[in-house]
N, C-alpha and C. Protein backbone atom coordinates (compact mmCIF):
# COMPACT_ATOMS: atom_id res chain seq x y z
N UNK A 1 -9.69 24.70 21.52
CA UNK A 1 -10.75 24.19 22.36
C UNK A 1 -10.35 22.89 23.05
N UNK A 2 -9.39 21.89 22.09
CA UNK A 2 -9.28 20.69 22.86
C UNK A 2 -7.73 20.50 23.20
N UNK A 3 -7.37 21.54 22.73
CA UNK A 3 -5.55 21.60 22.80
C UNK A 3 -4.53 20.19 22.02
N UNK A 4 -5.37 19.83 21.28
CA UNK A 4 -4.61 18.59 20.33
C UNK A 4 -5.58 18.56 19.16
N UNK A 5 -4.91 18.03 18.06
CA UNK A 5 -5.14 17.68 16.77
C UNK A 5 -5.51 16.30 16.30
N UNK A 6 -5.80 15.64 17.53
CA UNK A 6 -6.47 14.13 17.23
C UNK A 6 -7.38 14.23 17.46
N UNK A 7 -8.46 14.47 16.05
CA UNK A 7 -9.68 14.16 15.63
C UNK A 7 -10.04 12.79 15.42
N UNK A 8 -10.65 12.16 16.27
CA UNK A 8 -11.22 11.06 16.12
C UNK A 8 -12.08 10.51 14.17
N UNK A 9 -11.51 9.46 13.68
CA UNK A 9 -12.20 9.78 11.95
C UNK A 9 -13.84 9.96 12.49
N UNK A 10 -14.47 9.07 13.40
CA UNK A 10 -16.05 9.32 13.32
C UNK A 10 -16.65 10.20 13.34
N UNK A 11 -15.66 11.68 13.49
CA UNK A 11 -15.88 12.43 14.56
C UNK A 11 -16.83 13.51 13.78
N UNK A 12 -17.80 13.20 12.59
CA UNK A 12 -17.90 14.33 11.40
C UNK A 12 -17.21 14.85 10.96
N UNK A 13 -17.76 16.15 9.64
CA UNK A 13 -17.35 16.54 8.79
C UNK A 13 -15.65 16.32 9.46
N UNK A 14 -15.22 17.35 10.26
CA UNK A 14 -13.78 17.32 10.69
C UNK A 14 -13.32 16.07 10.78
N UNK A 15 -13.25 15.09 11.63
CA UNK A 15 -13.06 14.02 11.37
C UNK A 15 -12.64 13.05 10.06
N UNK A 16 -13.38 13.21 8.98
CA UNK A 16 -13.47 12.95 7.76
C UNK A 16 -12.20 13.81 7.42
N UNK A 17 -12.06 14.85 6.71
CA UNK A 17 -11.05 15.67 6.51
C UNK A 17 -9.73 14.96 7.50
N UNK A 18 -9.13 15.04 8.64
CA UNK A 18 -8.54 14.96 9.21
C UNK A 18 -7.85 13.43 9.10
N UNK A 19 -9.02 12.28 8.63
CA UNK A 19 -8.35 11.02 8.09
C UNK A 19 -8.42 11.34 6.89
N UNK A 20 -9.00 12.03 5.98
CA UNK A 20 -7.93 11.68 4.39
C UNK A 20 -6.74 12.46 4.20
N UNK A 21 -6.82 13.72 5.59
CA UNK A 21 -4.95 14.23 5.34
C UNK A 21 -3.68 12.74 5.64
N UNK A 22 -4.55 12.04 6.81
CA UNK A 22 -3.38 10.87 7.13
C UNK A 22 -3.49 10.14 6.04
N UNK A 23 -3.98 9.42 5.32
CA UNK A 23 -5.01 8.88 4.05
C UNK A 23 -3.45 9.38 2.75
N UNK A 24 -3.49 10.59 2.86
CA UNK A 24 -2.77 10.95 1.92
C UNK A 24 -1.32 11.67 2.30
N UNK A 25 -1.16 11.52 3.45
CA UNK A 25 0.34 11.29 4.15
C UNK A 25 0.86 9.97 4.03
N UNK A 26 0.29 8.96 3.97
CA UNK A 26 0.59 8.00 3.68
C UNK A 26 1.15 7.82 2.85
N UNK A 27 0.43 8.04 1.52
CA UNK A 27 0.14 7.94 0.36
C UNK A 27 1.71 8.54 0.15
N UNK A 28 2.13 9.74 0.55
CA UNK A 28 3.16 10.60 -0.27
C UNK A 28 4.42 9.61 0.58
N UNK A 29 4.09 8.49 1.85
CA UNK A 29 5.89 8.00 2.38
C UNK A 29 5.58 7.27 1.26
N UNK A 30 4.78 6.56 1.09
CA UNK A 30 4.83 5.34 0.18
C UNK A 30 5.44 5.83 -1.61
N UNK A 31 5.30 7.14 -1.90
CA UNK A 31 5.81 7.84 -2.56
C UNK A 31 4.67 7.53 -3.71
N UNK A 32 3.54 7.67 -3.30
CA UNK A 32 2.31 7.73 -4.75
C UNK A 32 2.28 8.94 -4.61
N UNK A 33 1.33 9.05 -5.64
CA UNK A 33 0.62 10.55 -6.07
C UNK A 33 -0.41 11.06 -4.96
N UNK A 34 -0.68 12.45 -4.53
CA UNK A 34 -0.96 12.52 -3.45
C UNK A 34 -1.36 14.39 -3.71
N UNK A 35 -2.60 14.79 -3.09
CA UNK A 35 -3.08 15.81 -3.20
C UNK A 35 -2.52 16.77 -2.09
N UNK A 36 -1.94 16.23 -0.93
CA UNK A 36 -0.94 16.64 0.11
C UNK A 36 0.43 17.35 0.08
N UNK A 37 0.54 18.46 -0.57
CA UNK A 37 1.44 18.94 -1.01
C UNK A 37 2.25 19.57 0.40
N UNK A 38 3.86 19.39 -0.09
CA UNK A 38 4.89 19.51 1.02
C UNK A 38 4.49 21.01 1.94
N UNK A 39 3.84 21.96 1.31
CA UNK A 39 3.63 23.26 1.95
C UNK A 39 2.25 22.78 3.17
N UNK A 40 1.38 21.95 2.47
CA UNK A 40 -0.05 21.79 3.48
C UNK A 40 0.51 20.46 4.38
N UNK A 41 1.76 19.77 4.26
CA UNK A 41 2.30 19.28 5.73
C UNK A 41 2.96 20.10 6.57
N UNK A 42 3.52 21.12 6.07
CA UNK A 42 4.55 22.01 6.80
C UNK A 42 3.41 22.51 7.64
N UNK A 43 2.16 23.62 7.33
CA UNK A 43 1.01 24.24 7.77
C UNK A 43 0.83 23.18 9.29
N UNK A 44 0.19 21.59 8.26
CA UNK A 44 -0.45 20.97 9.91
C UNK A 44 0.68 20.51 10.72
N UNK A 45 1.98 20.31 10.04
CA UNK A 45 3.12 20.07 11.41
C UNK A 45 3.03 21.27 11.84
N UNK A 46 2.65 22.75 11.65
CA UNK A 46 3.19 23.86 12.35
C UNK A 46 1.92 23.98 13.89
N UNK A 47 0.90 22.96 13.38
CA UNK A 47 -0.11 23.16 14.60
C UNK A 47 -0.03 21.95 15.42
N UNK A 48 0.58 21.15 14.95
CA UNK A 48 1.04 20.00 16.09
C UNK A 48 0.31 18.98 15.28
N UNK A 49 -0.24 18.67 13.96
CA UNK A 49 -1.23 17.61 13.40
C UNK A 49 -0.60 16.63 14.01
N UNK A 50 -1.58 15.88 14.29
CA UNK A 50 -1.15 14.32 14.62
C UNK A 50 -1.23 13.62 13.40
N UNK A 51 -0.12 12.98 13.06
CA UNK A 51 -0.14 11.57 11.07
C UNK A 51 -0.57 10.73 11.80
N UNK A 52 -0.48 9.86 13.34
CA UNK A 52 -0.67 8.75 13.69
C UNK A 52 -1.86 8.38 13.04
N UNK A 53 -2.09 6.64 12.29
CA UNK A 53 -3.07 6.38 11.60
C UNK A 53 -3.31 4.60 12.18
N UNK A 54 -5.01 4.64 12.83
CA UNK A 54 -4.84 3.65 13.14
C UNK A 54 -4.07 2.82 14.14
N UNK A 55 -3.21 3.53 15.19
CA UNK A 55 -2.76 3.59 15.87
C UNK A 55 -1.09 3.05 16.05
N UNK A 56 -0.99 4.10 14.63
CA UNK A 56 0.74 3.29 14.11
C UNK A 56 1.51 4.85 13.74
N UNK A 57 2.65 4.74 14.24
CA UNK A 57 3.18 6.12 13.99
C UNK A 57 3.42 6.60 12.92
N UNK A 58 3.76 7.54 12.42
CA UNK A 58 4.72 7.85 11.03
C UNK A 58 6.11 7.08 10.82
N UNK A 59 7.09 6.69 12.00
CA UNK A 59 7.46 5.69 11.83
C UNK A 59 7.22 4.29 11.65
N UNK A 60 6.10 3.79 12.15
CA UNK A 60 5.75 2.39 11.52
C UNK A 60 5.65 2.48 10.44
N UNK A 61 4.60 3.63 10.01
CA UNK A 61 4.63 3.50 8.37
C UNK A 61 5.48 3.40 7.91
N UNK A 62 6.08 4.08 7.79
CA UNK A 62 7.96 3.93 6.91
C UNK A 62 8.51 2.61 7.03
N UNK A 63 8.38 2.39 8.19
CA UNK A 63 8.85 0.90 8.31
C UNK A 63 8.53 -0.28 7.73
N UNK A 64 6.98 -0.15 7.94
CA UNK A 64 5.85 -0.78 7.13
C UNK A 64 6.52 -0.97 5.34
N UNK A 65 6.45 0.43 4.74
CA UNK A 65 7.19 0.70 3.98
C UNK A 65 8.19 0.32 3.09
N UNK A 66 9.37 0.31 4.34
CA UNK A 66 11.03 -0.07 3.76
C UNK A 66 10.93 -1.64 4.15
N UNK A 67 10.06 -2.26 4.45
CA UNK A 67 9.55 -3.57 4.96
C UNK A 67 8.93 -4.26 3.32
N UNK A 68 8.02 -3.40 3.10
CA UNK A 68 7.54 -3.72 1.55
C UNK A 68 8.74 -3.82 0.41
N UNK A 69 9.35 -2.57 0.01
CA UNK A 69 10.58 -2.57 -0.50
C UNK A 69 11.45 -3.42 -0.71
N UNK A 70 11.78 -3.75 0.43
CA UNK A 70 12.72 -5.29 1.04
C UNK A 70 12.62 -5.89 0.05
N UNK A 71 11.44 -6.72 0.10
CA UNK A 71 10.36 -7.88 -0.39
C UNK A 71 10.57 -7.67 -2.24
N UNK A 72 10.18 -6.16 -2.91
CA UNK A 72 10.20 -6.64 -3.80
C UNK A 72 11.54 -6.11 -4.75
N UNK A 73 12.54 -5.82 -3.53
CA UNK A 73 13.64 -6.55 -4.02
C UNK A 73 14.20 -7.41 -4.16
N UNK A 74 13.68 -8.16 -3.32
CA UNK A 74 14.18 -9.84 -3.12
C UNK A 74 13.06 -10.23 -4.00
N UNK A 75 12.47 -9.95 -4.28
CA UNK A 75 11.58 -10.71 -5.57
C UNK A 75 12.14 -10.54 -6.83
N UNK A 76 12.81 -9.21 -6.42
CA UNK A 76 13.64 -8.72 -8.07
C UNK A 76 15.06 -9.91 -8.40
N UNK A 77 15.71 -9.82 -7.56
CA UNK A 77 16.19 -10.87 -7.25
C UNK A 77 15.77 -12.22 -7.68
N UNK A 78 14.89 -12.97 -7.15
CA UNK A 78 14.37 -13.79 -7.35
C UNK A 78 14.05 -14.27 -8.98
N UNK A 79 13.43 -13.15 -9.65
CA UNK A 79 13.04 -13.12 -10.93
C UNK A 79 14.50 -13.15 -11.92
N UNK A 80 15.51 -12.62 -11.53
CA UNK A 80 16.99 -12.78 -12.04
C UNK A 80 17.42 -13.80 -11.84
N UNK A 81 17.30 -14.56 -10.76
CA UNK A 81 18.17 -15.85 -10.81
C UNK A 81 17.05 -17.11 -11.26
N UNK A 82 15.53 -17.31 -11.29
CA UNK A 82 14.98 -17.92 -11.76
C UNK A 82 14.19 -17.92 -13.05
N UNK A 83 13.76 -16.60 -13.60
CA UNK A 83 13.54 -16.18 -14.81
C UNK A 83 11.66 -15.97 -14.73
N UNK A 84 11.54 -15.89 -13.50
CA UNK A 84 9.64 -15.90 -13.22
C UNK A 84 9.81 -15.39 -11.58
N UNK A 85 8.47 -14.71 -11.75
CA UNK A 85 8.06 -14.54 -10.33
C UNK A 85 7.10 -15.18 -9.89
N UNK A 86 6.93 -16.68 -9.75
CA UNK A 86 6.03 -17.61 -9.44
C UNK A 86 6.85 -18.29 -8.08
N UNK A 87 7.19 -17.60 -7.07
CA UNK A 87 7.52 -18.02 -5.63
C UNK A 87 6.90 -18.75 -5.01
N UNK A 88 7.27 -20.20 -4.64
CA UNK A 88 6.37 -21.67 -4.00
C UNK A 88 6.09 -20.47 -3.07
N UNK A 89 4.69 -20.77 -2.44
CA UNK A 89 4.18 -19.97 -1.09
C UNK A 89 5.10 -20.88 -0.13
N UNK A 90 5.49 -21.95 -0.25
CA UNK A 90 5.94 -22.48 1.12
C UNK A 90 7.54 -22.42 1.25
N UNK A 91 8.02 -21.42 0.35
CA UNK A 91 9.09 -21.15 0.08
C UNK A 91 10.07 -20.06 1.08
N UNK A 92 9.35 -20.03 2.10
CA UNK A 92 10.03 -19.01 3.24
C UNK A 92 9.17 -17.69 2.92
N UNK A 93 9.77 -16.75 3.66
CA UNK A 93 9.51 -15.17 4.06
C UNK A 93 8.51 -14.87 2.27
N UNK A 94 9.97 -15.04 1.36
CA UNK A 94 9.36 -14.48 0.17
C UNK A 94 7.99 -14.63 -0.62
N UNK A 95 7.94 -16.55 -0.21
CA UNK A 95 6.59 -17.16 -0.60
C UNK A 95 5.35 -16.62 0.15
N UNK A 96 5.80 -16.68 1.11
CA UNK A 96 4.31 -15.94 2.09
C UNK A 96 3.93 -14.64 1.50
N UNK A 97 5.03 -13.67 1.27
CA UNK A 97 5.10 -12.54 0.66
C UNK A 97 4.54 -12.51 -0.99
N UNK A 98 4.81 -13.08 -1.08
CA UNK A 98 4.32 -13.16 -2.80
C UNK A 98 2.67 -13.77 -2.55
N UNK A 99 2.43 -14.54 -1.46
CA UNK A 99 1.27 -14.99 -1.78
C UNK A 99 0.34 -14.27 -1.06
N UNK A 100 0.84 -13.57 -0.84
CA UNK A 100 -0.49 -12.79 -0.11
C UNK A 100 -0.28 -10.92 -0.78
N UNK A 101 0.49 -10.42 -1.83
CA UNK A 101 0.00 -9.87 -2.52
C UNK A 101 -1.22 -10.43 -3.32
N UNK A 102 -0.90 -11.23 -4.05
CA UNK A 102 -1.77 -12.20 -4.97
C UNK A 102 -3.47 -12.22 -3.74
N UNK A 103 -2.96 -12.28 -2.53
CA UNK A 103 -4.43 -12.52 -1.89
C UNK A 103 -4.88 -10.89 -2.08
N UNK A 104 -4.12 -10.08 -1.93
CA UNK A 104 -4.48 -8.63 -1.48
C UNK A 104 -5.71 -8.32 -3.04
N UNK A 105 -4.82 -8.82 -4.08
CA UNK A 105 -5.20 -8.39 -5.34
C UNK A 105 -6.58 -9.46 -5.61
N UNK A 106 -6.86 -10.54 -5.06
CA UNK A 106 -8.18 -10.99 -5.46
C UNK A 106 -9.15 -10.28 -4.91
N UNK A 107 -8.43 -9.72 -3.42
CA UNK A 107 -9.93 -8.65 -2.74
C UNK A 107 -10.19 -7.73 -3.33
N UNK A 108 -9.06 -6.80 -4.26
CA UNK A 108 -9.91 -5.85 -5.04
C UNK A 108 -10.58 -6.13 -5.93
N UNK A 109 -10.45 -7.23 -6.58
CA UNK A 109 -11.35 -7.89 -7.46
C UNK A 109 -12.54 -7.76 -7.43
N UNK A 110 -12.58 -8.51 -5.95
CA UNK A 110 -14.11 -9.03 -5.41
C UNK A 110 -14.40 -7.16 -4.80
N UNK A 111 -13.95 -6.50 -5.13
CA UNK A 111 -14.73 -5.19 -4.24
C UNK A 111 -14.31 -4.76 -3.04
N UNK A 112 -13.31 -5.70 -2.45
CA UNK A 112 -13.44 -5.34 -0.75
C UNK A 112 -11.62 -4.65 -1.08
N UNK A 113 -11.52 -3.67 0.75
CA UNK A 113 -10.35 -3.41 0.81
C UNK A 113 -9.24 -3.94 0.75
N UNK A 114 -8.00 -3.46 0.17
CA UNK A 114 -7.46 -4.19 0.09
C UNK A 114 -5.98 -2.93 0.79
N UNK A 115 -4.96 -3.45 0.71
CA UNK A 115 -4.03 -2.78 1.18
C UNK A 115 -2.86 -2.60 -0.15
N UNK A 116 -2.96 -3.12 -1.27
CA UNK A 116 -2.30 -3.40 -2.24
C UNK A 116 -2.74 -2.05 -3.14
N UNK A 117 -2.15 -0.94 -3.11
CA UNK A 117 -2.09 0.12 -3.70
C UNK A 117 -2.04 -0.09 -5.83
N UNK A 118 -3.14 0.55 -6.52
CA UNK A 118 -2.56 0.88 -7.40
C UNK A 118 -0.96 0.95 -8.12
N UNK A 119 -0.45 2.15 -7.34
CA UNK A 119 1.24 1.83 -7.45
C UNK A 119 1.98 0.55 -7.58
N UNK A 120 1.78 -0.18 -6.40
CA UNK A 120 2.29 -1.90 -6.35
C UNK A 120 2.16 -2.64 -7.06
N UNK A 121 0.33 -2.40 -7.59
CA UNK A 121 0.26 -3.56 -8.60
C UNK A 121 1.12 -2.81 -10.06
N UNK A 122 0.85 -1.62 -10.10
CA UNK A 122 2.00 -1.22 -11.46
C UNK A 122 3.18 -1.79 -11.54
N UNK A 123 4.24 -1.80 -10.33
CA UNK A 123 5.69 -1.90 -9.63
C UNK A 123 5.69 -3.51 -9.99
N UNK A 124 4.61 -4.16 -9.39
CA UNK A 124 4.72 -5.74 -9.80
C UNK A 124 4.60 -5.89 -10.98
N UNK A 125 3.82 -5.60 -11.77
CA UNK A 125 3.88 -5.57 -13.21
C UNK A 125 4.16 -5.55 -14.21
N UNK A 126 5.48 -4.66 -13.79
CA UNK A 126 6.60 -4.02 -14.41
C UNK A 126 7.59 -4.77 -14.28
N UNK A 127 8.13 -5.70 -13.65
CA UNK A 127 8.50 -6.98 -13.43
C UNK A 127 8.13 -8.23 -14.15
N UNK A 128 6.67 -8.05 -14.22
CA UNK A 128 6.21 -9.27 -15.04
C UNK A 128 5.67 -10.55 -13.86
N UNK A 129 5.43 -10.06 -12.82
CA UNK A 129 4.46 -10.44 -11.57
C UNK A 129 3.52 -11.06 -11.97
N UNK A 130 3.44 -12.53 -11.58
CA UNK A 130 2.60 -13.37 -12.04
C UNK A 130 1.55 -13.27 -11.38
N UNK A 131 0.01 -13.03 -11.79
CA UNK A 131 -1.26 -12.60 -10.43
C UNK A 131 -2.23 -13.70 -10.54
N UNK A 132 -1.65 -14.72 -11.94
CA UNK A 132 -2.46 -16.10 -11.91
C UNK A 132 -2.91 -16.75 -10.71
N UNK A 133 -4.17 -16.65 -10.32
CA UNK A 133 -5.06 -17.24 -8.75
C UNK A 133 -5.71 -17.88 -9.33
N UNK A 134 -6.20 -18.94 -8.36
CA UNK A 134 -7.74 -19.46 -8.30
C UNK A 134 -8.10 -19.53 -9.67
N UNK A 135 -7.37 -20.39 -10.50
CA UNK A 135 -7.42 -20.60 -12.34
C UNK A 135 -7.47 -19.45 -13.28
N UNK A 136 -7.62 -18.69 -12.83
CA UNK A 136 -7.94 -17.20 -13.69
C UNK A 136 -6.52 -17.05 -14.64
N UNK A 137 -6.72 -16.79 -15.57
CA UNK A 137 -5.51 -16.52 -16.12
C UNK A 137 -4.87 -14.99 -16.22
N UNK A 138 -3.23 -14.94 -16.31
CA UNK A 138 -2.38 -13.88 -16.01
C UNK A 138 -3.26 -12.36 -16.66
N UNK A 139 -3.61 -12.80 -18.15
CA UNK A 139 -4.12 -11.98 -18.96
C UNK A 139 -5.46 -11.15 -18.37
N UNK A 140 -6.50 -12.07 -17.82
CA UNK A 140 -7.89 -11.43 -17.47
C UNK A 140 -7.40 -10.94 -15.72
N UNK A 141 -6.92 -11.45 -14.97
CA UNK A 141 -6.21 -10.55 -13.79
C UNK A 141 -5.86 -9.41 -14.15
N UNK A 142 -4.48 -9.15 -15.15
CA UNK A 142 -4.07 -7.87 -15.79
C UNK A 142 -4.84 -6.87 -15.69
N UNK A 143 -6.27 -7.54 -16.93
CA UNK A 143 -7.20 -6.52 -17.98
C UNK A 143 -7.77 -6.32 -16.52
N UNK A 144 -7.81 -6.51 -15.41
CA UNK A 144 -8.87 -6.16 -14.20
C UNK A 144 -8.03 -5.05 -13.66
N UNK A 145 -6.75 -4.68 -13.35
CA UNK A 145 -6.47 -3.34 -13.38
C UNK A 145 -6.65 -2.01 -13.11
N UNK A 146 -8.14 -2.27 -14.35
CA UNK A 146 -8.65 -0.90 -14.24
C UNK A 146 -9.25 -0.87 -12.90
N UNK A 147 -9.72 -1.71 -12.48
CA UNK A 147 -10.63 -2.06 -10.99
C UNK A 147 -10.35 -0.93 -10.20
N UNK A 148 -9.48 -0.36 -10.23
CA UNK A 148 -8.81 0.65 -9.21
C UNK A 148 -9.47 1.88 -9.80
C-alpha cells in the first residue's frame, strides 16, 4: 500500500510492533539477549524492513557501539594500571565517560530512561565499577540492580 517499511512508532498497533523489532535489533548489535531471532531478521530484511532508529542507521549503531567498547576497555586498562575504577571526571575522554555512566545509572534509579542497559551495568560490575554518587554508598547502588 505504501511501498516502504517505515512505520512511523505513533503510528498504532503497527507502529508499536515495528519499534520494538528496532528496540530489539538493537538489542542483538549490542549483543544482549533479544527475542529477535536471526531467521525473523532475515524475513524483515527480505521485505526491505527499515532498522533505522530515531534517525540513526544500523551503522551508527554499531558505531555507537564499538564507541562504547572502546571506553570500557580503556577503563579496563585503567583499572590495571591504577587498581580502581574511580576516573577524576576531569580526567579527559575517559573521565567524562565514566561519569556519565554513573549519571545514566542514577536515572534508573530515579525511574526515568536511561540508555545504560542492564548488560553494562553487569559488564561494569564485573570489573568492580565504582557507582558511588551523590553519597550513596557502592553497596546500596549495587543492591538497586534489581531496578531493571
Amino acid at each position: 500500500e505504501h511501498g516502504h517499511c517505515r512505520v512511523p512508532q505513533g503510528s498504532g498497533p503497527l507502529g508499536n510492533w515495528v519499534n520494538n523489532r528496532r528496540v530489539e535489533y538493537r538489542k542483538n548489535l549490542r549483543g544482549e539477549k533479544t527475542s529477535l531471532s536471526e531467521e525473523r531478521v532475515r524475513k524483515l530484511n527480505g521485505i526491505g524492513f527499515t532498522w533505522q532508529c530515531s534517525g540513526r542507521s544500523v551503522e551508527a549503531v554499531r558505531s555507537s557501539e564499538a564507541a562504547w567498547e572502546d571506553r570500557f576497555e580503556q577503563l579496563v586498562a585503567y583499572k590495571e594500571e591504577h587498581g580502581h575504577c574511580r576516573v577524576p571526571q576531569g580526567s579527559g575522554p575517559l573521565g567524562s565517560w565514566v561519569h556519565s555512566r554513573r549519571i545514566e545509572f542514577q536515572k534508573n534509579l530515579r525511574g526515568e530512561k536511561t540508555s545504560l542497559s542492564e548488560d553494562r551495568v553487569r559488564k561494569l560490575n564485573g570489573i568492580g565499577f565504582t557507582w558511588q554518587c551523590s553519597g550513596r554508598s557502592v553497596e546500596a547502588v549495587r543492591s538497586s540492580e534489581a531496578a531493571w
